[in-house]
N, C-alpha and C. Protein backbone atom coordinates (compact mmCIF):
# COMPACT_ATOMS: atom_id res chain seq x y z
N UNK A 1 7.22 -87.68 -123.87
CA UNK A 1 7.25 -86.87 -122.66
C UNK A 1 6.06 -87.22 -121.77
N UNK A 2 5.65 -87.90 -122.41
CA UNK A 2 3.95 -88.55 -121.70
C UNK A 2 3.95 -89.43 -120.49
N UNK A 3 5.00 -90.01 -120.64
CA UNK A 3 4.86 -91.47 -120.04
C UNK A 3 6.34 -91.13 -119.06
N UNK A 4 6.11 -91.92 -117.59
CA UNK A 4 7.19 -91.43 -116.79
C UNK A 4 7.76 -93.04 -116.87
N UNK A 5 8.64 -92.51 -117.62
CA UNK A 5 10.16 -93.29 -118.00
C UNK A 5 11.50 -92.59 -118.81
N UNK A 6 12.18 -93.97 -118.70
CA UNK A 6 13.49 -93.00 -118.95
C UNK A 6 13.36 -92.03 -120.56
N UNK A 7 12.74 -92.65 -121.41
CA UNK A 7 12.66 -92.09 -122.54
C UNK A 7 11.40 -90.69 -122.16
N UNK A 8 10.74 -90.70 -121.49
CA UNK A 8 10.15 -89.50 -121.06
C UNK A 8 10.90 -88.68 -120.37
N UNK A 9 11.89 -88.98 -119.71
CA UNK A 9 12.48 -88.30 -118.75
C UNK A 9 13.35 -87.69 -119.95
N UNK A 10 14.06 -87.88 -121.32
CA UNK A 10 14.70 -87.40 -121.74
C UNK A 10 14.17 -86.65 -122.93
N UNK A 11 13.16 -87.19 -123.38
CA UNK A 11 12.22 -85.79 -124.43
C UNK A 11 11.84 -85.01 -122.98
N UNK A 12 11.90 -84.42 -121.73
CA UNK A 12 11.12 -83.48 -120.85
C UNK A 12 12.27 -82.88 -120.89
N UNK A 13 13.35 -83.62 -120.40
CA UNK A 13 14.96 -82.61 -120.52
C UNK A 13 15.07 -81.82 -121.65
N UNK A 14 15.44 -82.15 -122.93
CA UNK A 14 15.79 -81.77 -123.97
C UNK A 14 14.48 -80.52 -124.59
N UNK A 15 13.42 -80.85 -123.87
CA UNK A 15 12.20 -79.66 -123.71
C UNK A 15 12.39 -79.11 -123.25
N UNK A 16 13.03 -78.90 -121.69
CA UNK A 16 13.28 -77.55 -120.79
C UNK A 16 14.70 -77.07 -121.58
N UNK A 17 15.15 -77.57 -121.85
CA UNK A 17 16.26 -77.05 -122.50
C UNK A 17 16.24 -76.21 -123.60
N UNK A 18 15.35 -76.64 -124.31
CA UNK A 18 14.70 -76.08 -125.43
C UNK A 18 13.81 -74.61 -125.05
N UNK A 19 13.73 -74.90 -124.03
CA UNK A 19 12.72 -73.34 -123.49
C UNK A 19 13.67 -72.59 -123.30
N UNK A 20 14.78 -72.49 -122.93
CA UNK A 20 15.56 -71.64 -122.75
C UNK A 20 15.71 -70.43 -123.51
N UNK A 21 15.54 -70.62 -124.98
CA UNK A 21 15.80 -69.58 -126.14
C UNK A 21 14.56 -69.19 -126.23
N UNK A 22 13.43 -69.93 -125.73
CA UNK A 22 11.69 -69.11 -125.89
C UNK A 22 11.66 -68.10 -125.24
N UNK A 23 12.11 -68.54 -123.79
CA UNK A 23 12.07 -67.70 -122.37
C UNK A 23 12.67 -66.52 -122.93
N UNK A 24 13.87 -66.45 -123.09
CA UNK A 24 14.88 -65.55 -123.86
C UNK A 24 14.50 -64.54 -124.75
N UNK A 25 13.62 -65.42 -125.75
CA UNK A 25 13.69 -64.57 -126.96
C UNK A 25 11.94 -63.80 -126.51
N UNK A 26 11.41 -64.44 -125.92
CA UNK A 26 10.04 -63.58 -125.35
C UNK A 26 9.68 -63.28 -123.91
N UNK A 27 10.32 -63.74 -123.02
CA UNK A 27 10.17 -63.18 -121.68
C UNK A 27 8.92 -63.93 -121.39
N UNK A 28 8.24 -65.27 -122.05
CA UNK A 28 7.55 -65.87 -121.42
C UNK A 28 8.29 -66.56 -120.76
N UNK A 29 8.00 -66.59 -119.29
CA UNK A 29 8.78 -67.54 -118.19
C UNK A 29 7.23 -69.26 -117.48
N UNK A 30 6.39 -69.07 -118.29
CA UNK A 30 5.21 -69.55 -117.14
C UNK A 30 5.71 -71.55 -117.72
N UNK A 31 6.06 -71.52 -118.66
CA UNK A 31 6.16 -73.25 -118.79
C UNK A 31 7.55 -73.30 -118.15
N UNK A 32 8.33 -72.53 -118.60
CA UNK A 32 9.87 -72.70 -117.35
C UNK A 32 9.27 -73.20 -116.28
N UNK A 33 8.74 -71.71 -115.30
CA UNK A 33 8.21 -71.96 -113.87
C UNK A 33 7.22 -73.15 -114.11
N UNK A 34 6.81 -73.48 -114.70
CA UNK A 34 5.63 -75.05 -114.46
C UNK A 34 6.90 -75.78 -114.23
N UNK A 35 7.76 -76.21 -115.42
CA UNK A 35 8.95 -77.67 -115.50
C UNK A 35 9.81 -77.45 -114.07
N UNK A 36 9.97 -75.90 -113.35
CA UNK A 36 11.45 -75.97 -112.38
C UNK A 36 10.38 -76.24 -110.73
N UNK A 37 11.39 -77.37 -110.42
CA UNK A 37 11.53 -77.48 -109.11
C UNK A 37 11.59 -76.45 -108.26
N UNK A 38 10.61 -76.21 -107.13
CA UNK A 38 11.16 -74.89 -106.21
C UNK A 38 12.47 -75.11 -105.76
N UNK A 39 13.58 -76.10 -105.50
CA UNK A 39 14.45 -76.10 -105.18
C UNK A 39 15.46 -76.02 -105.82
N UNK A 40 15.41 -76.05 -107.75
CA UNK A 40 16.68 -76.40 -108.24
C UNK A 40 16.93 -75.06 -108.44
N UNK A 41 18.36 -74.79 -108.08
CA UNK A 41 19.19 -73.69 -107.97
C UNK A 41 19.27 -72.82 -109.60
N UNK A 42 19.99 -74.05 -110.70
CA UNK A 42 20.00 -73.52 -112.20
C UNK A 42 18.48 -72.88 -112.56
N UNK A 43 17.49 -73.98 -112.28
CA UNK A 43 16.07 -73.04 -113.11
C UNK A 43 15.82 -71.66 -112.15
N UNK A 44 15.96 -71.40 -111.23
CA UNK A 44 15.88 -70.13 -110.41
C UNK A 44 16.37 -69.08 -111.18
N UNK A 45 17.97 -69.04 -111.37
CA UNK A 45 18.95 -68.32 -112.17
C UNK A 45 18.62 -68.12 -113.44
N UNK A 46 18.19 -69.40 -114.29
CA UNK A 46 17.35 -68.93 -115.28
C UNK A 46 16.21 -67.78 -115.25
N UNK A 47 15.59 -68.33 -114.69
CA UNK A 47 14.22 -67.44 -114.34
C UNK A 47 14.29 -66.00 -114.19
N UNK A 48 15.35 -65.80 -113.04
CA UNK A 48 15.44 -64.29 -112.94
C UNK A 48 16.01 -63.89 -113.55
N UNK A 49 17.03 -64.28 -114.48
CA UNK A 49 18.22 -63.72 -115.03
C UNK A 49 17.09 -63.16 -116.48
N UNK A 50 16.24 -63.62 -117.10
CA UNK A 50 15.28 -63.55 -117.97
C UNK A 50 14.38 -62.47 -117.68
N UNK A 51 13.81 -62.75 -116.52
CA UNK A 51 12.73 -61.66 -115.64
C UNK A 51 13.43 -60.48 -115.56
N UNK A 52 14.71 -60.53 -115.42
CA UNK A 52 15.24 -59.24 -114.89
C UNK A 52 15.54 -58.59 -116.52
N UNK A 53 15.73 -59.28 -117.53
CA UNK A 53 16.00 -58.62 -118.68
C UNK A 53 14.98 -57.83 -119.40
N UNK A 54 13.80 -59.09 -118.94
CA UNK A 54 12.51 -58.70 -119.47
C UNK A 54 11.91 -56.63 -118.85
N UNK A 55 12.25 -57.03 -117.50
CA UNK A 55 11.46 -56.03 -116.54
C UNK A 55 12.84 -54.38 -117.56
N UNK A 56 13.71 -54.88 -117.49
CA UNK A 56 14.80 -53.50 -118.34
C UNK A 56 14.39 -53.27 -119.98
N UNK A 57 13.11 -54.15 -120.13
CA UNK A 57 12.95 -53.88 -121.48
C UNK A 57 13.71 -54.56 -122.90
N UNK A 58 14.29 -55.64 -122.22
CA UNK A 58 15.33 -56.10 -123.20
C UNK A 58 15.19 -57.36 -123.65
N UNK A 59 15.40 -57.89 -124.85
CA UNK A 59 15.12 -58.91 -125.43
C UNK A 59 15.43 -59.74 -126.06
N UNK A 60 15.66 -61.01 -126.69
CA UNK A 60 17.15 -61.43 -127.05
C UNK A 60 16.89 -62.40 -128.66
N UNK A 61 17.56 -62.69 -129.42
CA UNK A 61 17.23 -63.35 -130.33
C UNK A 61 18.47 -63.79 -130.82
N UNK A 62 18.94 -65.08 -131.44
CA UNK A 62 19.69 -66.08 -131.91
C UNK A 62 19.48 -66.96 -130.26
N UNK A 63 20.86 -67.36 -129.80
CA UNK A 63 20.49 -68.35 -128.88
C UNK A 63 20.43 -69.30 -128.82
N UNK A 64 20.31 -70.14 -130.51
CA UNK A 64 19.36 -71.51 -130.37
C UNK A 64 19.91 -73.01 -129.59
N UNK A 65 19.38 -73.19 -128.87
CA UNK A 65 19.59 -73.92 -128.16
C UNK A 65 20.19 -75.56 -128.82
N UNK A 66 21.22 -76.44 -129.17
CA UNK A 66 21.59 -77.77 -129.68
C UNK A 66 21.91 -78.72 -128.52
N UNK A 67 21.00 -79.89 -128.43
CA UNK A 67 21.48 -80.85 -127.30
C UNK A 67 21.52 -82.06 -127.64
N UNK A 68 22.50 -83.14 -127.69
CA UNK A 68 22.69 -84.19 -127.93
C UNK A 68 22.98 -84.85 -126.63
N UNK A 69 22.08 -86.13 -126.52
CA UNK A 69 22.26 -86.65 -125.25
C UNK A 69 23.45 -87.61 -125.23
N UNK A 70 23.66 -87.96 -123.96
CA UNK A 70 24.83 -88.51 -123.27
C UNK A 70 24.67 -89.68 -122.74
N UNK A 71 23.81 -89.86 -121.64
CA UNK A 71 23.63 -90.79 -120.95
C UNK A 71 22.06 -90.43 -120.24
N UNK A 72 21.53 -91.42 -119.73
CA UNK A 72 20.73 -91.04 -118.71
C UNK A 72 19.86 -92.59 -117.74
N UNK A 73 19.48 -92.41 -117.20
CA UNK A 73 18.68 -93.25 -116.11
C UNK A 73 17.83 -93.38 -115.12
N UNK A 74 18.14 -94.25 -114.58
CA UNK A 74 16.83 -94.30 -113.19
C UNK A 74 17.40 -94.55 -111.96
N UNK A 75 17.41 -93.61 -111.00
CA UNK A 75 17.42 -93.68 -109.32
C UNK A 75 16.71 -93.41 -108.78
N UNK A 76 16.88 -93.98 -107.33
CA UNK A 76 15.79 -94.23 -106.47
C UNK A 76 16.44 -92.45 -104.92
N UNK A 77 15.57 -91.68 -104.74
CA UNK A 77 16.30 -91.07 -103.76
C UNK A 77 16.22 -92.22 -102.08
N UNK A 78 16.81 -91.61 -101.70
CA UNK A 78 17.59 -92.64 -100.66
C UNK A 78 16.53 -92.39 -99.53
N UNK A 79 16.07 -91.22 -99.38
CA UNK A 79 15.31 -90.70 -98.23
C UNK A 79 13.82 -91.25 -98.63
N UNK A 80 13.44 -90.54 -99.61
CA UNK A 80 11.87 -90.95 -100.06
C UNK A 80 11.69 -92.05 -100.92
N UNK A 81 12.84 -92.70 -101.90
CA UNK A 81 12.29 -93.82 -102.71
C UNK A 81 11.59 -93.60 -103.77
N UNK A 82 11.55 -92.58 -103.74
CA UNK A 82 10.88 -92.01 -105.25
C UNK A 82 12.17 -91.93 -106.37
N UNK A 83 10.92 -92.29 -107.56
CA UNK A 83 11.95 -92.30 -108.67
C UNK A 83 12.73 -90.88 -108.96
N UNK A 84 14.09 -90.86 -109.37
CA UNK A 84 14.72 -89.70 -109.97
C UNK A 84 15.17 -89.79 -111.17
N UNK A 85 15.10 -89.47 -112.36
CA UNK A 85 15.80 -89.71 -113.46
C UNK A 85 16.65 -88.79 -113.95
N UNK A 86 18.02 -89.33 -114.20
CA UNK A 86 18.33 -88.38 -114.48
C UNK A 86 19.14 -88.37 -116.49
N UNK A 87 19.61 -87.29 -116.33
CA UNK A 87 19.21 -87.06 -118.24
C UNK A 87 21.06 -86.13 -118.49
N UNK A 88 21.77 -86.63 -119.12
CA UNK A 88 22.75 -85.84 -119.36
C UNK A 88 22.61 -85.44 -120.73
N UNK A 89 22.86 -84.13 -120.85
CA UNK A 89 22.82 -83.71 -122.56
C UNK A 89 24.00 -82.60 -122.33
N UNK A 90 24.46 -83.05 -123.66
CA UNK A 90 25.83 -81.68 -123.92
C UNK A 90 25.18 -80.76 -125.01
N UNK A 91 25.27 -79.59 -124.10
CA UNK A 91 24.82 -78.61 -125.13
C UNK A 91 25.17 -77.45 -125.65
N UNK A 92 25.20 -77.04 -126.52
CA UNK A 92 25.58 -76.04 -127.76
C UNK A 92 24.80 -75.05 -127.58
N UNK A 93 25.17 -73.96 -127.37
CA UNK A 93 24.12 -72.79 -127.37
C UNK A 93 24.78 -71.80 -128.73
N UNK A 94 23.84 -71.30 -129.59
CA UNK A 94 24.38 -70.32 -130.49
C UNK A 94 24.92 -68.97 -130.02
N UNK A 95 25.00 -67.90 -130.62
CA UNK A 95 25.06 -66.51 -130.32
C UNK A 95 24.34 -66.35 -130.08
N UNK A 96 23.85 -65.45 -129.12
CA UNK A 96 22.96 -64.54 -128.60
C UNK A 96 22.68 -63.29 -128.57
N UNK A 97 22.04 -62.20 -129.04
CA UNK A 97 22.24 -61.14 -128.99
C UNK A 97 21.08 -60.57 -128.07
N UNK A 98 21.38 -59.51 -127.39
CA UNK A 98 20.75 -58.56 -126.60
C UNK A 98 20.00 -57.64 -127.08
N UNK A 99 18.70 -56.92 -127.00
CA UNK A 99 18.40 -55.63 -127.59
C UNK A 99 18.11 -55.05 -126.51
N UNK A 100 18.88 -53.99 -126.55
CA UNK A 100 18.40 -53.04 -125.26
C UNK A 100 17.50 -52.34 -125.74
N UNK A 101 16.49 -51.32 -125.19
CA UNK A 101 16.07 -50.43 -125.34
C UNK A 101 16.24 -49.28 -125.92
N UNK A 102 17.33 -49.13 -126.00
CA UNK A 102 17.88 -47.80 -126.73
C UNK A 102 19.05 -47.90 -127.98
N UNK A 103 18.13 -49.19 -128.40
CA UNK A 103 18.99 -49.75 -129.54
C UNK A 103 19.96 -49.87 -129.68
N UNK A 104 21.08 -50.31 -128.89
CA UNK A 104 22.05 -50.61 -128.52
C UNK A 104 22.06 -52.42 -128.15
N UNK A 105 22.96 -53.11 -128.93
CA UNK A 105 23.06 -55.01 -128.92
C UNK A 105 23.96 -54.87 -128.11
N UNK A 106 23.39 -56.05 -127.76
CA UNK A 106 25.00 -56.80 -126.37
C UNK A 106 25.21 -58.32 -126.95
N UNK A 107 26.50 -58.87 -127.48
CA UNK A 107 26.36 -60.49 -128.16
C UNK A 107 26.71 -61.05 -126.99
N UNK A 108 26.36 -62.07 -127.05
CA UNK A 108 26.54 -63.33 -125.65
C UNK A 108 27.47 -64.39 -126.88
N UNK A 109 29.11 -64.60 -126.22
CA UNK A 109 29.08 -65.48 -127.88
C UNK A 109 28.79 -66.95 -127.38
N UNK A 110 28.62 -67.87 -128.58
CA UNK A 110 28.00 -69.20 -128.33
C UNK A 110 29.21 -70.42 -127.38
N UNK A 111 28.52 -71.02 -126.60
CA UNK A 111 28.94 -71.92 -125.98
C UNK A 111 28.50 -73.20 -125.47
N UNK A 112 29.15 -73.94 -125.10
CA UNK A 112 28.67 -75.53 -124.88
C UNK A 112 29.19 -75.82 -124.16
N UNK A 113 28.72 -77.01 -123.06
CA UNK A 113 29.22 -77.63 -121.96
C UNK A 113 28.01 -78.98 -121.77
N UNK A 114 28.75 -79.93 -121.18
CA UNK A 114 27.15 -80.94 -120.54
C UNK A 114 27.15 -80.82 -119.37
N UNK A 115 25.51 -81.07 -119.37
CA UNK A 115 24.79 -80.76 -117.78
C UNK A 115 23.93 -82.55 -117.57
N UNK A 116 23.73 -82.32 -116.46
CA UNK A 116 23.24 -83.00 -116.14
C UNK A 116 21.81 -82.36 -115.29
N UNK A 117 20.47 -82.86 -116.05
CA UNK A 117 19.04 -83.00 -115.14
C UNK A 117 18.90 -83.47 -114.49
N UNK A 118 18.16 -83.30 -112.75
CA UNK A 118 17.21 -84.40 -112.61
C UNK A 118 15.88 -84.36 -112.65
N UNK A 119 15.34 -85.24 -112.85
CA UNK A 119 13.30 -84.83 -113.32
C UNK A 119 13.08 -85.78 -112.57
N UNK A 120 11.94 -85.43 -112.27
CA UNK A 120 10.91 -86.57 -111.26
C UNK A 120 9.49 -86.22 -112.02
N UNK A 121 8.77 -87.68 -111.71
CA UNK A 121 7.05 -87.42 -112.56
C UNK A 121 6.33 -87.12 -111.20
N UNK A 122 5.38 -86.10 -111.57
CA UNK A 122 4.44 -85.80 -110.08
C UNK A 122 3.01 -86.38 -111.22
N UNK A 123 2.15 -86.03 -110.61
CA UNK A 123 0.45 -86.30 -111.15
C UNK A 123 0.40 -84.83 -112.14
N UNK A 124 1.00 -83.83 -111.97
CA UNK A 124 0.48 -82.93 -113.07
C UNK A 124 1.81 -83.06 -114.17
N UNK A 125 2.58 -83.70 -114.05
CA UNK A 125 3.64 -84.15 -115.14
C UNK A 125 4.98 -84.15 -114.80
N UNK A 126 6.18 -84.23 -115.73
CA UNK A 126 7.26 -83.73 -114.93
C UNK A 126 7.69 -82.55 -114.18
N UNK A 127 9.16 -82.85 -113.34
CA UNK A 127 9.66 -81.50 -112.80
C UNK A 127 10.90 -81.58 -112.91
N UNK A 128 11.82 -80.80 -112.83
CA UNK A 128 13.10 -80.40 -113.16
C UNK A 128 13.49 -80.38 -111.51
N UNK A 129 14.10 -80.99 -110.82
CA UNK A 129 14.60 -80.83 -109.71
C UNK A 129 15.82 -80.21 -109.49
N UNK A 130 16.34 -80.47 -110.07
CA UNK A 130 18.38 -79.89 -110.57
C UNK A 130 18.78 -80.03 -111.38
N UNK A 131 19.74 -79.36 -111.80
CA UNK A 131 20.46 -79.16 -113.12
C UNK A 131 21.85 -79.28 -112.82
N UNK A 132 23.12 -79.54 -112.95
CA UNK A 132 24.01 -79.32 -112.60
C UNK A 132 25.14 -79.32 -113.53
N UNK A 133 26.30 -78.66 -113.44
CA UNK A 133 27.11 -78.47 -114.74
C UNK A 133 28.67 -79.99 -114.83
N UNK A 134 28.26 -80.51 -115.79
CA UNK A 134 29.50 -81.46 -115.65
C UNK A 134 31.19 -80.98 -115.36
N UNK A 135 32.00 -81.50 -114.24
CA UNK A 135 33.00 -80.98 -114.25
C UNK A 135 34.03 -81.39 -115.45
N UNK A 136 34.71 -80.70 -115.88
CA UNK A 136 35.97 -80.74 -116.97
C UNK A 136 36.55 -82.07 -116.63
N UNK A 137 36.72 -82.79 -117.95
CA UNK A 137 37.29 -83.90 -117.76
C UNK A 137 39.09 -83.42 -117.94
């Protein structure tokens, strides 16, 4: 994840991905918000959708996140010329369960789909620019 290349670009993916069930299961959001792009739409939705569970008191455990990669590479954006890499992983999410506050569970049941990242390297490390969901073949 050190080094900005494609094999960095895909241990950083399979890391934000991996935060997902941290964020989740503790309502720490601050390495999310470090990895997400101010612009990518998915880490936003993450973010609040977490924040907002957190702020109702609620908290989540199973979840665990499974990603096996797909494909991934190197583009150039068209406007700036900066590198983009991008990282496809199909992923498996377990059950999830909810704890509300008043001891009452909510299950999320488990599901999978592949997404596609894009990451770019800045000077303080990677960033998650977009996420986007693969359409149904």
């Amino acid at each position: 994840m050190a080094e900005e290349s494609v094999d960095g670009a895909i241990a950083a993916a399979t890391y934000y991905v991996q935060l997902m069930q941290y964020a989740q299961a503790t309502g720490d959001l601050e390495e999310w918000a470090a990895l997400s792009g101010p612009e990518c739409v998915f880490c936003a939705r993450v973010h609040d959708l977490v924040a907002d569970r957190n702020a109702r008191g609620v908290y989540a455990s199973g979840g665990e996140v499974h990603a096996d990669l797909v494909r991934s590479g190197l583009d150039y954006d068209l406007n700036s010329g900066a590198a983009v890499y991008y990282v496809d992983l199909a992923l498996e999410i377990d059950d999830l369960t909810q704890h509300h506050p008043d001891g009452t569970t909510t299950l999320e049941e488990a599901w999978g789909h592949t997404f596609r990242l894009f990451l770019t390297r800045t000077e303080l490390g990677w960033l998650v620019v977009d996420v986007l969901r693969e359409a149904e073949d």
